[in-house]
N, C-alpha and C. Protein backbone atom coordinates (compact mmCIF):
# COMPACT_ATOMS: atom_id res chain seq x y z
N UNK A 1 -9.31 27.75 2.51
CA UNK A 1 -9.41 26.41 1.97
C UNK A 1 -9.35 25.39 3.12
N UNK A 2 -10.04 24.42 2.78
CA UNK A 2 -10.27 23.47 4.18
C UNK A 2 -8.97 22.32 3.89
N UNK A 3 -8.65 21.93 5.23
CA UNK A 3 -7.71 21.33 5.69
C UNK A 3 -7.90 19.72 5.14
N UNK A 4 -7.26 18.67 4.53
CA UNK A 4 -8.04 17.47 4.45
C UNK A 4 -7.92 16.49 5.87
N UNK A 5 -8.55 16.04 6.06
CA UNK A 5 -8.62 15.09 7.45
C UNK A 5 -7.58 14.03 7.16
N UNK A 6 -6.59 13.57 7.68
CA UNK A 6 -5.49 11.95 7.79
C UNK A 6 -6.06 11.15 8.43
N UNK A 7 -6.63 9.81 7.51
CA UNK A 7 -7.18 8.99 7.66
C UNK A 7 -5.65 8.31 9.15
N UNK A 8 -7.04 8.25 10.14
CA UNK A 8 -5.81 7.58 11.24
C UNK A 8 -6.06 5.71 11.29
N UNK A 9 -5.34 5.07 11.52
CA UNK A 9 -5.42 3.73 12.05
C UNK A 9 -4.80 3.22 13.32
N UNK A 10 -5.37 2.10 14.18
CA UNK A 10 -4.53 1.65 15.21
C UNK A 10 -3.53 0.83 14.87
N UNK A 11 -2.80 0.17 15.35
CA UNK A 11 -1.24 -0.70 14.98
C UNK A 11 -1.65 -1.91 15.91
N UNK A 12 -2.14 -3.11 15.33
CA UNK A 12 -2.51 -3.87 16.46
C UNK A 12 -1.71 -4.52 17.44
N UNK A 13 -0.20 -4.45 17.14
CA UNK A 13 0.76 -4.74 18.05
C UNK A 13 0.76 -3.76 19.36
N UNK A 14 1.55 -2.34 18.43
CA UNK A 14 1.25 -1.21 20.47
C UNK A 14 0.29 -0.56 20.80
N UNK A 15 -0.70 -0.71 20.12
CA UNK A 15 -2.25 0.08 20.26
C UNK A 15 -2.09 1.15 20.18
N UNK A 16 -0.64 1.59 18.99
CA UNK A 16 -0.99 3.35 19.03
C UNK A 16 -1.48 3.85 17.79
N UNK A 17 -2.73 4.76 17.35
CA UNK A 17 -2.69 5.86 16.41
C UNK A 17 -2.06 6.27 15.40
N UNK A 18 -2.20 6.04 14.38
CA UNK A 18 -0.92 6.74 13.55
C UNK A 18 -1.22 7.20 12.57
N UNK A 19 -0.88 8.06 11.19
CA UNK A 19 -1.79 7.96 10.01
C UNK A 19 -1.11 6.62 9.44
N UNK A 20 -2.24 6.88 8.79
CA UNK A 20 -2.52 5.08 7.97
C UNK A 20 -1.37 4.92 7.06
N UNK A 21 -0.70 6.16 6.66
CA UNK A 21 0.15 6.14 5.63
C UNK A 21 1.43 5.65 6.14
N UNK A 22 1.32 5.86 7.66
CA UNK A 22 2.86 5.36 8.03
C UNK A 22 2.77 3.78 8.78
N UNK A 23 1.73 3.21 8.33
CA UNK A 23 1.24 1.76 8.46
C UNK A 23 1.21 0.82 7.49
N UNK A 24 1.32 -0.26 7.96
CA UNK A 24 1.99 -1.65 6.60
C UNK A 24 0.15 -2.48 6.78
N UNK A 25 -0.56 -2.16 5.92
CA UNK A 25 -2.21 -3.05 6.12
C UNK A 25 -1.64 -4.74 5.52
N UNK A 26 -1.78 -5.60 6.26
CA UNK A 26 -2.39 -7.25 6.00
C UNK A 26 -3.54 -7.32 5.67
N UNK A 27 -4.12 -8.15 4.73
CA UNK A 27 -5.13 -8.56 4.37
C UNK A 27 -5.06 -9.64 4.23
N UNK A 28 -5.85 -10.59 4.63
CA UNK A 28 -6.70 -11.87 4.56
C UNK A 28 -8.02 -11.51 3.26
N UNK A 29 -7.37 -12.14 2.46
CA UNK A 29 -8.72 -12.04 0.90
C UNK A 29 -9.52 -12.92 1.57
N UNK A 30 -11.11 -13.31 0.67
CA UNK A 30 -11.97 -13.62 1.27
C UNK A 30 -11.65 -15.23 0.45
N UNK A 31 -10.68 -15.34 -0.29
CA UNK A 31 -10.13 -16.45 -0.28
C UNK A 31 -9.36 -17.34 0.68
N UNK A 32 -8.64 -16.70 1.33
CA UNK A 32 -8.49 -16.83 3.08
C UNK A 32 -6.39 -16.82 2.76
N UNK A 33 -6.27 -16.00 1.77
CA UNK A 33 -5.33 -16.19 1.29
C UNK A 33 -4.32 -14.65 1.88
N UNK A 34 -3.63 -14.82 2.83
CA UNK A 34 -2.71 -13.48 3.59
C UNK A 34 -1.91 -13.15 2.38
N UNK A 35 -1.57 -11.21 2.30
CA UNK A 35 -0.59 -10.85 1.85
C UNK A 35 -0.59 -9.81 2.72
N UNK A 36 0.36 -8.73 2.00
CA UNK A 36 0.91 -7.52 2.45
C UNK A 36 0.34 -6.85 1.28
N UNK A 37 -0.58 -6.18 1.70
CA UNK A 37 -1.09 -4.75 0.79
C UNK A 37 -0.56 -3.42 0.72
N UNK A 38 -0.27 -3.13 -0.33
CA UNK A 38 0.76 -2.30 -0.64
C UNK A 38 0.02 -0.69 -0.96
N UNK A 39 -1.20 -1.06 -1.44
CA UNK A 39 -1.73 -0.12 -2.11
C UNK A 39 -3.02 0.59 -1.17
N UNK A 40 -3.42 -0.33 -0.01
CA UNK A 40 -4.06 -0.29 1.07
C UNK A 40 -5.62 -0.31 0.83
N UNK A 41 -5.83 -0.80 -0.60
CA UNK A 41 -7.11 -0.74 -0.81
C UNK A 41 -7.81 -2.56 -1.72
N UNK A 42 -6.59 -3.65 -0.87
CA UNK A 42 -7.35 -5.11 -1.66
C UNK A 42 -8.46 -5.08 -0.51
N UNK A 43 -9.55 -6.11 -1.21
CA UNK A 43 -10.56 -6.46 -0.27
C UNK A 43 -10.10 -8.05 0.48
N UNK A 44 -10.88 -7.50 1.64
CA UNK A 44 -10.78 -8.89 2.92
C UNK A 44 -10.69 -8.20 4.30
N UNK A 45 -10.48 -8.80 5.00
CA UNK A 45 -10.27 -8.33 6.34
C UNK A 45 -8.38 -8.01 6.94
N UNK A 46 -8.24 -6.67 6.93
CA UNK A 46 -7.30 -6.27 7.12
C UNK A 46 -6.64 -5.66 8.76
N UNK A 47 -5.83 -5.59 8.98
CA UNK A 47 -5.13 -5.58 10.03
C UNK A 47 -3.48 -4.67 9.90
N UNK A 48 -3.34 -3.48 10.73
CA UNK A 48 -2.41 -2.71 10.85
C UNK A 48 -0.78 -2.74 11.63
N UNK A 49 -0.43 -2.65 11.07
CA UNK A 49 1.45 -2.85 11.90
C UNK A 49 2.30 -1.93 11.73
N UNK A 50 2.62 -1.56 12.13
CA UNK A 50 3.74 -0.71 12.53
C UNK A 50 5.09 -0.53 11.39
N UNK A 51 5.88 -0.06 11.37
CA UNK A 51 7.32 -0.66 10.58
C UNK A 51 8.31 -1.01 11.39
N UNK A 52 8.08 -0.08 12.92
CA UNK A 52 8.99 -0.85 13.76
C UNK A 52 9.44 -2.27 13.74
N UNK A 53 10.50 -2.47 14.12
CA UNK A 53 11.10 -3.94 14.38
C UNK A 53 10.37 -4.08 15.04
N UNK A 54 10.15 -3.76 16.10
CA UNK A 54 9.91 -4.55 18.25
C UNK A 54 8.16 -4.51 17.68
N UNK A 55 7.87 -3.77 16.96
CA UNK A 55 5.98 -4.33 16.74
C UNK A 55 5.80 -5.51 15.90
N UNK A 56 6.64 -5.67 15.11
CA UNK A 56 6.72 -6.82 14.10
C UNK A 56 6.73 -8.27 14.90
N UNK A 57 8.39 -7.61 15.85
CA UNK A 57 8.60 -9.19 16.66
C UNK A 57 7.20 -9.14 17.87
N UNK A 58 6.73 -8.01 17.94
CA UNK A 58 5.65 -8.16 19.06
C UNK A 58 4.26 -9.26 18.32
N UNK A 59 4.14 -8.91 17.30
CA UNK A 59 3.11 -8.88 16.32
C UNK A 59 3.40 -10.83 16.20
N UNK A 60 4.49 -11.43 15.86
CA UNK A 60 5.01 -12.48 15.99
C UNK A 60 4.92 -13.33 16.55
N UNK A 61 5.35 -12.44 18.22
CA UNK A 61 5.69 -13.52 19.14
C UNK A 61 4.04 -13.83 19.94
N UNK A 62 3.29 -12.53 19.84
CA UNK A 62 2.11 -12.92 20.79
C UNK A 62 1.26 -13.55 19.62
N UNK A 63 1.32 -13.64 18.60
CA UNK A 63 0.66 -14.04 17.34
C UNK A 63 -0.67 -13.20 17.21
N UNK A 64 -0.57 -11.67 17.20
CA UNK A 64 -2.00 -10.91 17.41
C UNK A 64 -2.05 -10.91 15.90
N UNK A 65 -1.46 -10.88 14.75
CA UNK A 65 -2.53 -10.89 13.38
C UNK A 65 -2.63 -12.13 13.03
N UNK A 66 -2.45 -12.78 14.22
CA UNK A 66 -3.62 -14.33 13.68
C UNK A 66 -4.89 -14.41 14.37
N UNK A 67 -4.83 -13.51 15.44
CA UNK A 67 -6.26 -13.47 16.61
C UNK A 67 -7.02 -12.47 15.75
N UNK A 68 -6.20 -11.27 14.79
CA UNK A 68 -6.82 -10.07 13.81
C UNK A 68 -7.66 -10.57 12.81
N UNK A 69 -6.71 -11.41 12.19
CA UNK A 69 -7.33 -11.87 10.46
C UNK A 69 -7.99 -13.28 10.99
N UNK A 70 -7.62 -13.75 12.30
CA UNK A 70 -8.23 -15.15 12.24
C UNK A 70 -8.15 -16.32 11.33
N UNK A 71 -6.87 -16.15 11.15
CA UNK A 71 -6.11 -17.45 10.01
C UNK A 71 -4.52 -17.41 10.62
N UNK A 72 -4.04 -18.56 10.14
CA UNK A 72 -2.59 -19.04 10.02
C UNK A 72 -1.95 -17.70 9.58
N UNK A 73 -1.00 -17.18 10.44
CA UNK A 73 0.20 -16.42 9.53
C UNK A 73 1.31 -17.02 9.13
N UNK A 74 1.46 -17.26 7.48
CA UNK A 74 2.84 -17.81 7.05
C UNK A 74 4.40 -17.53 7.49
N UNK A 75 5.37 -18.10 7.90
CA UNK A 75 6.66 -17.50 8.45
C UNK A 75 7.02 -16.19 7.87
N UNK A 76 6.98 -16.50 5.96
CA UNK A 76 7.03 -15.55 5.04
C UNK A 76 6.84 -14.14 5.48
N UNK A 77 5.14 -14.44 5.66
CA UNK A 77 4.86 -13.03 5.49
C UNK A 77 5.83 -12.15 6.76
N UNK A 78 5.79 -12.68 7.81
CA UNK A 78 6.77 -12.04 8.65
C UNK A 78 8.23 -11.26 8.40
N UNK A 79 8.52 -12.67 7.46
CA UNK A 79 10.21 -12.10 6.86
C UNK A 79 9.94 -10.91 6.03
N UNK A 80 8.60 -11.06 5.27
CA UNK A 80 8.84 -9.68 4.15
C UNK A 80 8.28 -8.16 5.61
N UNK A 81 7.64 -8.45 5.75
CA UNK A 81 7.68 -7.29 6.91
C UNK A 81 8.66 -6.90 7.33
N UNK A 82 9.82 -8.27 7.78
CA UNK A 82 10.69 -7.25 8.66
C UNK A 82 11.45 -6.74 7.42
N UNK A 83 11.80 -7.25 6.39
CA UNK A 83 12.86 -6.56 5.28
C UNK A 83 12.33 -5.26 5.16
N UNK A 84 11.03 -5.06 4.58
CA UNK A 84 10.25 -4.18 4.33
C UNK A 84 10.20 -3.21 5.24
N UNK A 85 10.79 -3.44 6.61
CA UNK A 85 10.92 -2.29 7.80
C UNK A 85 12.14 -1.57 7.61
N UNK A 86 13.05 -2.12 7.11
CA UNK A 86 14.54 -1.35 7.45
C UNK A 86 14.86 -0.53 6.18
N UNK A 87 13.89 -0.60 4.92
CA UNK A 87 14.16 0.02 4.03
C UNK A 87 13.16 1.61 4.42
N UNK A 88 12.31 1.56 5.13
CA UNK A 88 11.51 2.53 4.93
C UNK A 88 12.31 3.58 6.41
């Protein structure tokens, strides 16, 4: 029986590899409206992070998922990321 392939993604904070499953996807709807996709399948232009803390605050401080999605990131969405890191 054949093996199934793990969809991989990059983490745009440390540029590493990972499966997708152990990645938090952002999406920018084509309303231009940011969330946190949970289910990894809303439409828009999406962007990968880590659960780490230090990629989050990386992700933050250099502001790379605003250079990703090319919109404003709300303070918000940051805070639910980091909560959303220490539970997983």
């Amino acid at each position: 029986m054949k093996t199934r392939k793990i969809p991989m993604r990059k983490c745009v904070a440390c540029q590493e590899m990972k499966a997708k499953k152990e990645l938090t996807r952002i999406v920018r709807s084509p309303e231009g409206e940011v969330s946190v996709d949970t289910s990894g399948k809303k439409s828009g232009r999406g962007a990968y992070l880590c659960h780490e803390p230090a990629c989050i605050e990386q992700a933050k401080k250099k502001k790379v998922l605003e250079s990703h999605l090319k919109t404003k990131i709300p303070a918000d969405l940051y805070e639910q990321l980091e909560k959303g890191s220490h539970t997983s």
